[in-house]
Protein backbone atom coordinates (compact mmCIF):
# COMPACT_ATOMS: atom_id res chain seq x y z
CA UNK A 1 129.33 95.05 109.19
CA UNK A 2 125.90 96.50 110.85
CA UNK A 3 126.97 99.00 113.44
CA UNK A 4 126.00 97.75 116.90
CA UNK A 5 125.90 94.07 115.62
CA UNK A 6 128.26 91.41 117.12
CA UNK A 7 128.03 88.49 114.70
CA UNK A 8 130.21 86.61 117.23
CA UNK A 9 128.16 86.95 120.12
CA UNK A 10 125.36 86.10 118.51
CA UNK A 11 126.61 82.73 117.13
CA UNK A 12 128.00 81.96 120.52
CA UNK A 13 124.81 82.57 122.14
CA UNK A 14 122.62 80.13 119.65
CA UNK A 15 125.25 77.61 119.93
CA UNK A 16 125.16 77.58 123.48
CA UNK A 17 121.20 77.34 123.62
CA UNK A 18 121.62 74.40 120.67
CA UNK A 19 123.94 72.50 123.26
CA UNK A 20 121.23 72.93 126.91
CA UNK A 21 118.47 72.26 124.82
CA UNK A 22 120.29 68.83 123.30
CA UNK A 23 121.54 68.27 127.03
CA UNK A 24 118.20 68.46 128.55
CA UNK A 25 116.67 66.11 126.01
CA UNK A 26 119.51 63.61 126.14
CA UNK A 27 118.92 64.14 129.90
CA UNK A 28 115.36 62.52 129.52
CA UNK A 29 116.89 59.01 128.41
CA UNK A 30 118.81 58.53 131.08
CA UNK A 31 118.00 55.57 133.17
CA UNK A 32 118.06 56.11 137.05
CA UNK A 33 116.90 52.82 138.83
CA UNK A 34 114.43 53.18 141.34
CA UNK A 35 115.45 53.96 144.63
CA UNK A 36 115.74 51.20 147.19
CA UNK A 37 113.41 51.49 150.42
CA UNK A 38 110.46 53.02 148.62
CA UNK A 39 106.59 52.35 148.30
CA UNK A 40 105.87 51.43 144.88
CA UNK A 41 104.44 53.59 142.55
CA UNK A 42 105.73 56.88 144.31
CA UNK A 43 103.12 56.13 147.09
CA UNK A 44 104.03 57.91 149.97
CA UNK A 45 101.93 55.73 152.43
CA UNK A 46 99.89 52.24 152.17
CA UNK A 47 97.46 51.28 154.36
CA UNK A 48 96.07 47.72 153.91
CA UNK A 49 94.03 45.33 155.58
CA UNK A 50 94.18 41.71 156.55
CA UNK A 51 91.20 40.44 158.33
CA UNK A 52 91.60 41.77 161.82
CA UNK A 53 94.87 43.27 161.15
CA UNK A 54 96.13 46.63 159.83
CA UNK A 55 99.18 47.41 157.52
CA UNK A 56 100.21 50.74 157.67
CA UNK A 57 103.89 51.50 155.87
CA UNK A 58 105.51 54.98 154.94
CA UNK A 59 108.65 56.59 153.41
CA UNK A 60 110.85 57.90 155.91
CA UNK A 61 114.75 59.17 155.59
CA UNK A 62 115.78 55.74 156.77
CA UNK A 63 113.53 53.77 154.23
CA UNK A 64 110.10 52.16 154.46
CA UNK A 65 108.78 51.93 158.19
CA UNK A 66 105.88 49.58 158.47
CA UNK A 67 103.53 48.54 161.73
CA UNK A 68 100.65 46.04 161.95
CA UNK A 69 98.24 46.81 164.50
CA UNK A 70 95.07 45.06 165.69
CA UNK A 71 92.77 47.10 168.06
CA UNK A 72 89.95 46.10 170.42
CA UNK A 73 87.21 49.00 170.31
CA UNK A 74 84.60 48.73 174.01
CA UNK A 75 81.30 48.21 173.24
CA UNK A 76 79.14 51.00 174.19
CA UNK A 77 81.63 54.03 173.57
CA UNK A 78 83.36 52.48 170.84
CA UNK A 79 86.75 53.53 172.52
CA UNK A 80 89.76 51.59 171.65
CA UNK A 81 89.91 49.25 174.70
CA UNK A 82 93.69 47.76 173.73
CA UNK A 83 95.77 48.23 170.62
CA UNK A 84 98.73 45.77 169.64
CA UNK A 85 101.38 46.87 167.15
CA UNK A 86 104.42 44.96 165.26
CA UNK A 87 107.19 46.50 163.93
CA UNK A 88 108.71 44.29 161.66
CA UNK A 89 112.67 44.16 162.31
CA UNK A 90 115.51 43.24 160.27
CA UNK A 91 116.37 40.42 162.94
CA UNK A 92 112.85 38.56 161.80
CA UNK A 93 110.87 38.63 164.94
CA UNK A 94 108.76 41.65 165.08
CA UNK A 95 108.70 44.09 168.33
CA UNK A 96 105.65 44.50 169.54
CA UNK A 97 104.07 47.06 172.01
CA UNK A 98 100.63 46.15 173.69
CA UNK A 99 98.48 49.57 174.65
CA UNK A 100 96.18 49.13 177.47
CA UNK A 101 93.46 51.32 179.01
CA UNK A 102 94.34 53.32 182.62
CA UNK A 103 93.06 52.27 185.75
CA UNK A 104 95.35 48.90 186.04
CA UNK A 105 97.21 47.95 188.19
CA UNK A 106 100.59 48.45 186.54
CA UNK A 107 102.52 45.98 188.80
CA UNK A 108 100.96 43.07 187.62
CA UNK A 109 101.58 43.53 184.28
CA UNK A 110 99.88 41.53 180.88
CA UNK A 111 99.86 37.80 180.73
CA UNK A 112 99.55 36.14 177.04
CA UNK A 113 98.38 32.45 176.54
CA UNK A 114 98.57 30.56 172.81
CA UNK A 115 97.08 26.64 173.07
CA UNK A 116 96.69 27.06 176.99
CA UNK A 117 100.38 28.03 177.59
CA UNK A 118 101.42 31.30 178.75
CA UNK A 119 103.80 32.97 176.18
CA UNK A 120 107.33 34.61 178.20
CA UNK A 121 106.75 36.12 181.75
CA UNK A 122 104.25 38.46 182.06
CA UNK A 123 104.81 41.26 180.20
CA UNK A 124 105.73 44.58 182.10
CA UNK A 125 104.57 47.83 182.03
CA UNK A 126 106.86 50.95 180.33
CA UNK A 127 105.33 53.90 180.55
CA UNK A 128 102.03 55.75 180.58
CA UNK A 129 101.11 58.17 177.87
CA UNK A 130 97.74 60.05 176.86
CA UNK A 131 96.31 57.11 174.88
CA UNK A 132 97.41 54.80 177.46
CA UNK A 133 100.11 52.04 178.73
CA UNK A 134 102.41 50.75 177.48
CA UNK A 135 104.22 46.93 177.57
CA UNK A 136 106.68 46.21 175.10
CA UNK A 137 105.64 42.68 173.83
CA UNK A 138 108.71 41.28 172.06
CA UNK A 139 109.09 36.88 171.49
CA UNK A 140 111.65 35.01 170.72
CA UNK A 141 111.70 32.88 166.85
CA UNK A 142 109.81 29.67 168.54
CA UNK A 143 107.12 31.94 170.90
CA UNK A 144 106.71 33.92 168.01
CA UNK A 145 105.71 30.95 165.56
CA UNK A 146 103.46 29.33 168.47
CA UNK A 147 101.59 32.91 168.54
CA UNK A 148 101.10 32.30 164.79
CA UNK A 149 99.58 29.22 165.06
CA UNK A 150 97.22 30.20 167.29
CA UNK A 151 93.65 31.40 166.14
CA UNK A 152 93.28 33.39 169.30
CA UNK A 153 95.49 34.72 171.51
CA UNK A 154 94.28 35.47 175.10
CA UNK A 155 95.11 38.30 177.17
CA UNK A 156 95.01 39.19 180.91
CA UNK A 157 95.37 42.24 183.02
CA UNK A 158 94.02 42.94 185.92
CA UNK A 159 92.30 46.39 186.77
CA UNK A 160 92.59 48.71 189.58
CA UNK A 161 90.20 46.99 191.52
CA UNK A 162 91.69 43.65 191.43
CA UNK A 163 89.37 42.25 188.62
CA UNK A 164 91.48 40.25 185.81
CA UNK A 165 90.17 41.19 182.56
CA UNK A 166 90.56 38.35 179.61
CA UNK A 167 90.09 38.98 176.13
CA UNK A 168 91.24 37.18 172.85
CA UNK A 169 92.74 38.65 169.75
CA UNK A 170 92.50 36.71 165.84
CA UNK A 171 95.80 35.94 164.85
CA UNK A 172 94.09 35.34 161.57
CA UNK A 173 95.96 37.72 158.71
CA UNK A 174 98.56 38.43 160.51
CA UNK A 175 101.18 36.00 159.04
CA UNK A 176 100.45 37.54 155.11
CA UNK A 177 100.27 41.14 156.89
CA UNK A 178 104.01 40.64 157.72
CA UNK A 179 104.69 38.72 154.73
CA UNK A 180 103.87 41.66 152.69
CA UNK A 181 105.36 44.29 155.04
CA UNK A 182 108.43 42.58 154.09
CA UNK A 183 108.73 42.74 150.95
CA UNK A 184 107.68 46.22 150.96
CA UNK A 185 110.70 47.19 153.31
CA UNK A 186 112.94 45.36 150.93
């Protein structure tokens, strides 16, 4: 025997490497299936559009969030005038949140119309934050399918100053924008 030399030790070491080394590559045949409540593709965000309307879902801790928003922009500054979001629910009806410019009067809330009829009671204002007010806009399964089937959907609020302001929105995309948040959240 070489002085110094441990045969033993040796052995043991290459052995041991041998058996990591054939772990690791077995390692890269197992099959892990793909984790529920992701974006396909490892995305980490998608941002589609369907003709008026905006899909924008992300990976968060508690799955894939999504929200569909359609925005009104005024027509000199190009500000956003109002902003409507969905958040698709588990339940099936989406919440929704209207955002409204300052200056109206909060008390008398938003009124929305489909085919002539105004949609729930008028819809209150929550709160006020730096890119403006907020009224929760949430509809029940038949309201919801009526604001659908709309083309436009007119809106009312009235300023300050007393003057009601009416506007319409394109419901147009909106049914395949939460069609494919959907399945996307599945």
């Amino acid at each position: 025997m070489v002085s110094g030399w441990n045969c033993g030790g040796f052995w043991r070491l290459v052995v041991d490497r041998v058996r990591w080394s054939l772990i690791g590559f077995a390692s890269l045949f197992i099959i892990v299936p793909a984790v529920a409540g992701t974006l396909p593709n490892g995305a980490s965000a998608i941002n589609e559009v369907y003709h008026e309307w905006h899909l924008d879902c992300r990976n968060s801790e508690d799955g894939v969030k999504c929200k569909i928003s359609q925005r009104l922009l005024e027509g000199k500054s190009q500000q956003v005038f109002f902003r409507i979001e969905f958040t698709p629910m588990a339940s099936g009806e989406p919440h929704g949140l209207m955002i409204t410019p300052f200056g109206l009067s909060l008390v008398e809330g938003v009124t929305v119309e489909t085919s002539g009829e105004t949609v729930g009671d008028v819809y209150a204002f929550s709160t006020c934050l730096p890119t403006g007010c907020e009224a929760p806009f949430d509809l029940d399964e038949l309201q919801f399918k009526n604001f659908l089937k709309t083309e436009n959907v007119k809106f009312a609020f009235t300023t300050l100053k007393g003057k009601v302001v009416n506007f319409q929105l394109s419901t147009a995309g909106l049914s395949d924008a939460l069609t494919r948040a959907s399945f996307l959240m599945k």
